[in-house]
Protein backbone atom coordinates (compact mmCIF):
# COMPACT_ATOMS: atom_id res chain seq x y z
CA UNK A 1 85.80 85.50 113.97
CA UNK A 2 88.02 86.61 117.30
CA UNK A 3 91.20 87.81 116.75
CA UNK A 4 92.71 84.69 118.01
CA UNK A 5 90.87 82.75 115.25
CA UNK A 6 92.20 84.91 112.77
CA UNK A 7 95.81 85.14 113.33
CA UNK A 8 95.68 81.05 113.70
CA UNK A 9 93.55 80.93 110.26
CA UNK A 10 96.78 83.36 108.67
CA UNK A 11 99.45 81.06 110.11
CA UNK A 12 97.75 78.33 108.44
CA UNK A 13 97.00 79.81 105.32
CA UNK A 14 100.88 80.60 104.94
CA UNK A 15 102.34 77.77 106.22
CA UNK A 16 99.84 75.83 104.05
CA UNK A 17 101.18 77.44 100.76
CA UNK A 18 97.63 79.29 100.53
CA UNK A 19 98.99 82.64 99.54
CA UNK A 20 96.12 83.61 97.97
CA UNK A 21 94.05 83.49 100.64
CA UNK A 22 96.80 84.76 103.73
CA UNK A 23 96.97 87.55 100.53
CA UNK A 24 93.25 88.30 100.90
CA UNK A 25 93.35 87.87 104.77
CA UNK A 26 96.38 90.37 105.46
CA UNK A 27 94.47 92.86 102.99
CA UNK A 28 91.50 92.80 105.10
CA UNK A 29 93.68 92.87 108.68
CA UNK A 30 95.50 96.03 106.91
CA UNK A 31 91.96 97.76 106.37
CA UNK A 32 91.42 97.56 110.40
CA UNK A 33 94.84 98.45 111.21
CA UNK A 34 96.41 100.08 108.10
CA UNK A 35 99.51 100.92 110.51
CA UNK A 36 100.67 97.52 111.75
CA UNK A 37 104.23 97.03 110.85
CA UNK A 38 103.77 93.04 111.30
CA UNK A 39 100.57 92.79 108.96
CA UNK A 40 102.65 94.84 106.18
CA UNK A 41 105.40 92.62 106.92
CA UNK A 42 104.02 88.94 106.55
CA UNK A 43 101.94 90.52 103.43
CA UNK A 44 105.15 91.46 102.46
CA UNK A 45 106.40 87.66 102.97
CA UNK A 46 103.42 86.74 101.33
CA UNK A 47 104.00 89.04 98.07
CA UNK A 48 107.46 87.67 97.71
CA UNK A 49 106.53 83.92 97.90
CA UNK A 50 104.31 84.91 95.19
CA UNK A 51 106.96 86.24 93.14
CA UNK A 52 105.47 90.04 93.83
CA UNK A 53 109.16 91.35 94.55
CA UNK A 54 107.70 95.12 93.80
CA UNK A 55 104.45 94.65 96.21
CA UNK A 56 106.83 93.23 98.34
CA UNK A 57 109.32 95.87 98.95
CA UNK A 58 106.40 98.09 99.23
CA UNK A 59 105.23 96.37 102.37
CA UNK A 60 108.49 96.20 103.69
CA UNK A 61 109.34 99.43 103.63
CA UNK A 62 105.74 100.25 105.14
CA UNK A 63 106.65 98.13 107.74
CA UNK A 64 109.79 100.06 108.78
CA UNK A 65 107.52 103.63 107.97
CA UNK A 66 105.62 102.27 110.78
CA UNK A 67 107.97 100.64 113.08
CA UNK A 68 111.65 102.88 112.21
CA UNK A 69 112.93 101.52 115.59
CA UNK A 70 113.03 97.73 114.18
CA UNK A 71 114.26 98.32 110.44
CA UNK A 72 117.56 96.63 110.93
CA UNK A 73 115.47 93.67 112.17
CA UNK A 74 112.58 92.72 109.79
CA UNK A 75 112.29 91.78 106.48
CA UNK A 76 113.31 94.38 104.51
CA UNK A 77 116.54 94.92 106.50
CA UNK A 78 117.17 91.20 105.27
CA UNK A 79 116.95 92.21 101.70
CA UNK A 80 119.31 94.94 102.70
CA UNK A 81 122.03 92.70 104.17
């Protein structure tokens, strides 16, 4: 699978109401690249679409651990406004 492949197989997992499988997809991605703010964050999406609100926040703040320049911006700056 190229990269390419993947990220368009995530998009449609998610925006196909698979969360399950853009669950199981993100956890793999993070196992690559355990410090990618965006993975963390669209797992994050993921999690809360789920009804995960704990798993979640726990993504979203990894994402800002990773990315502190941008935590205003992303999701969990949303749950913060």
């Amino acid at each position: 699978m190229t990269q390419g492949r993947g990220a368009d197989e995530l998009i449609a997992f998610y925006d196909n109401g698979r969360d399950s499988d853009a669950e199981k997809m993100y956890r793999l991605a993070l196992k690559i690249k355990p410090d990618a703010p965006g993975i963390h964050k669209n797992l994050g999406l993921v999690l809360a679409r789920k009804g995960d609100a704990t798993g979640a926040l726990s993504e979203y703040s990894a994402e800002v651990r990773f990315n502190p320049d941008d935590a205003g911006s992303g999701a969990l700056g949303d749950l913060m406004t």
